[in-house]
C-alpha atoms as a PDB file:
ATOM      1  CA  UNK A   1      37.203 156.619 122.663  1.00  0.00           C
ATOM      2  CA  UNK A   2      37.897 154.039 125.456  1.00  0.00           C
ATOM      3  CA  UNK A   3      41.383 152.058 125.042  1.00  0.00           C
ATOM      4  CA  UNK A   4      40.996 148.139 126.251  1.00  0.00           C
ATOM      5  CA  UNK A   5      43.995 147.290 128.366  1.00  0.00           C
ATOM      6  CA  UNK A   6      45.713 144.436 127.486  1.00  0.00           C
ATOM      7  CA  UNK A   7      45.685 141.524 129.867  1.00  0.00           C
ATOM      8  CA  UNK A   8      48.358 139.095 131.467  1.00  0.00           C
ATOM      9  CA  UNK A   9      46.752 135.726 130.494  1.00  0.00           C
ATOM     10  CA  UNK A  10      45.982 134.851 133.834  1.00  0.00           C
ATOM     11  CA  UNK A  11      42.428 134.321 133.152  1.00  0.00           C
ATOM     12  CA  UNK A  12      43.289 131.999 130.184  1.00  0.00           C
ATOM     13  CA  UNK A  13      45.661 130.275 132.095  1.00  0.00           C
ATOM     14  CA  UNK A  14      43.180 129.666 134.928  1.00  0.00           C
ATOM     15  CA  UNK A  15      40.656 128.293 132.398  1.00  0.00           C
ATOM     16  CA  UNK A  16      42.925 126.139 130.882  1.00  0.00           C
ATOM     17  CA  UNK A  17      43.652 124.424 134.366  1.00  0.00           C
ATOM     18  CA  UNK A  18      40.367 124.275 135.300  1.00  0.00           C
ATOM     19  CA  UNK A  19      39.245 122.391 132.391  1.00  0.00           C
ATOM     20  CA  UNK A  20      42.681 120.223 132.125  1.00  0.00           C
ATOM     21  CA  UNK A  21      42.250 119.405 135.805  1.00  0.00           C
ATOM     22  CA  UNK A  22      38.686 118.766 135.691  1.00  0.00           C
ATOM     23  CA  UNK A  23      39.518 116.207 132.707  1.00  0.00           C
ATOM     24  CA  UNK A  24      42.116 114.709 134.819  1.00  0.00           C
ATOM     25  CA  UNK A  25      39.590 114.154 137.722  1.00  0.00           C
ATOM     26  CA  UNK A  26      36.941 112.650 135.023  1.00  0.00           C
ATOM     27  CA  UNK A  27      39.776 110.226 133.905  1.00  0.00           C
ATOM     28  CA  UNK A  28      40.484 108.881 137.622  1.00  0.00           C
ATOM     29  CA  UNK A  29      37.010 108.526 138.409  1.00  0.00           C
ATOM     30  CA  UNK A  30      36.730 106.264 135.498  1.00  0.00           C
ATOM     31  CA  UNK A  31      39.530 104.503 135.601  1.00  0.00           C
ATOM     32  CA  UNK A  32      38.902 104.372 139.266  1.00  0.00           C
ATOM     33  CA  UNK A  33      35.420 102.264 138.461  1.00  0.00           C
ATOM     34  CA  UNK A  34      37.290 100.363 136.401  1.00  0.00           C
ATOM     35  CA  UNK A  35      39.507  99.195 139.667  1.00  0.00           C
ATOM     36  CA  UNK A  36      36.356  98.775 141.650  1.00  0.00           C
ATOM     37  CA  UNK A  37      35.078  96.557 138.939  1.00  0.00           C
ATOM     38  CA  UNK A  38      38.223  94.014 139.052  1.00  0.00           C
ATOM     39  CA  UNK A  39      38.252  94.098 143.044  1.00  0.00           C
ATOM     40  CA  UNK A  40      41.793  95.822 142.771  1.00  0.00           C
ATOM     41  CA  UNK A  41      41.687  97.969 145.772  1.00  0.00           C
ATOM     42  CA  UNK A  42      45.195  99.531 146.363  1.00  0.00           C
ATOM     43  CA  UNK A  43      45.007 101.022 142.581  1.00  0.00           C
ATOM     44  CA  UNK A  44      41.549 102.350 143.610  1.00  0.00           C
ATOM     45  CA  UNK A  45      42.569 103.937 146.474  1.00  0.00           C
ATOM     46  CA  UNK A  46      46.319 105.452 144.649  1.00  0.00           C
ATOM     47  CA  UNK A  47      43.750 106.915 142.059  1.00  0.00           C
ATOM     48  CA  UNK A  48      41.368 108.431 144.383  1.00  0.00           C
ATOM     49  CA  UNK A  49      44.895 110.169 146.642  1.00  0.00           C
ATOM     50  CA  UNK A  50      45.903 111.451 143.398  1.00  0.00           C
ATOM     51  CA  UNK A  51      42.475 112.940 142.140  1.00  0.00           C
ATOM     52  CA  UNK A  52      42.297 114.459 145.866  1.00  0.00           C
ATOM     53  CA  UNK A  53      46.020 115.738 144.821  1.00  0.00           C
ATOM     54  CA  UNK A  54      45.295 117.068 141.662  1.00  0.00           C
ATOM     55  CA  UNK A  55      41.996 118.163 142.619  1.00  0.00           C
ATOM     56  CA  UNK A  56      43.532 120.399 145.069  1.00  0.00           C
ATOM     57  CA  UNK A  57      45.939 121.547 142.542  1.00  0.00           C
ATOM     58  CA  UNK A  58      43.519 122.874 140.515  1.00  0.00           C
ATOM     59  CA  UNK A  59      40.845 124.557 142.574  1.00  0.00           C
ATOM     60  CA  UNK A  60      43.231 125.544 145.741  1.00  0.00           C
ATOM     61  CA  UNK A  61      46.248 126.445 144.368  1.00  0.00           C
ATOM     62  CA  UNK A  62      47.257 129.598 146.719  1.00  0.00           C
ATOM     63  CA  UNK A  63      46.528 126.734 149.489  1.00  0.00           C
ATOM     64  CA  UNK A  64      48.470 123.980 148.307  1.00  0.00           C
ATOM     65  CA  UNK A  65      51.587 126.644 147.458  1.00  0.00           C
ATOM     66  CA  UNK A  66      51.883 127.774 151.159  1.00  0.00           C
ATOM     67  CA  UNK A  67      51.497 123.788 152.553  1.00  0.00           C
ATOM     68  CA  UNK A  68      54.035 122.909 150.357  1.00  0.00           C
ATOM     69  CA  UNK A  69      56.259 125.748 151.064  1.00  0.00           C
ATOM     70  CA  UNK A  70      55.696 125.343 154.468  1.00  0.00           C
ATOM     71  CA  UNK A  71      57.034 122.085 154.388  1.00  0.00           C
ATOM     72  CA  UNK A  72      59.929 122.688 151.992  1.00  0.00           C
ATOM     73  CA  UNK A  73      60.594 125.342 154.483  1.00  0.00           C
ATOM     74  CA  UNK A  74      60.978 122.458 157.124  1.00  0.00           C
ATOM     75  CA  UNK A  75      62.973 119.895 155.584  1.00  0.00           C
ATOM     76  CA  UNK A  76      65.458 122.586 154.232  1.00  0.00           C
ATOM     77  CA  UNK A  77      65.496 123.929 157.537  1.00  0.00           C
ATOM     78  CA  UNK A  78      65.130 127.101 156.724  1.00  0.00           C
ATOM     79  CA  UNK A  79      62.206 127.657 158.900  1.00  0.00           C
END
């Protein structure tokens, strides 16, 4: 008889960013075009730093938790 060991969620909870995030980034890119469309730079350029943000968020998170300890570490001073 083999016994199926029950599992932390961290699978789920990876999909469910994935797929959130990957909405997110669909969202900016339209509403990105949209910008591009009316010639409004600056809010094309805020929504493509934020979709580099979030896109970072979601597929490096390890990476983006030690830069911004790093430099929580450093304005704290704790470092």
């Amino acid at each position: 008889m083999h016994v199926l060991a029950l599992t932390t969620g961290a699978e789920l909870k990876d999909w469910i960013l994935i797929v959130a995030g990957n909405v997110f980034m669909a969202f900016l890119a339209i509403r990105a075009i949209g910008c591009f469309i009316k010639d409004d730079y600056g809010k094309m350029i805020t929504l493509a730093v934020m979709a580099v943000f979030v896109g970072a968020l979601v597929w490096l998170p390890d990476g983006v938790k030690v830069v911004l300890t790093g430099v929580w570490n450093k304005v704290s001073g704790s470092a």
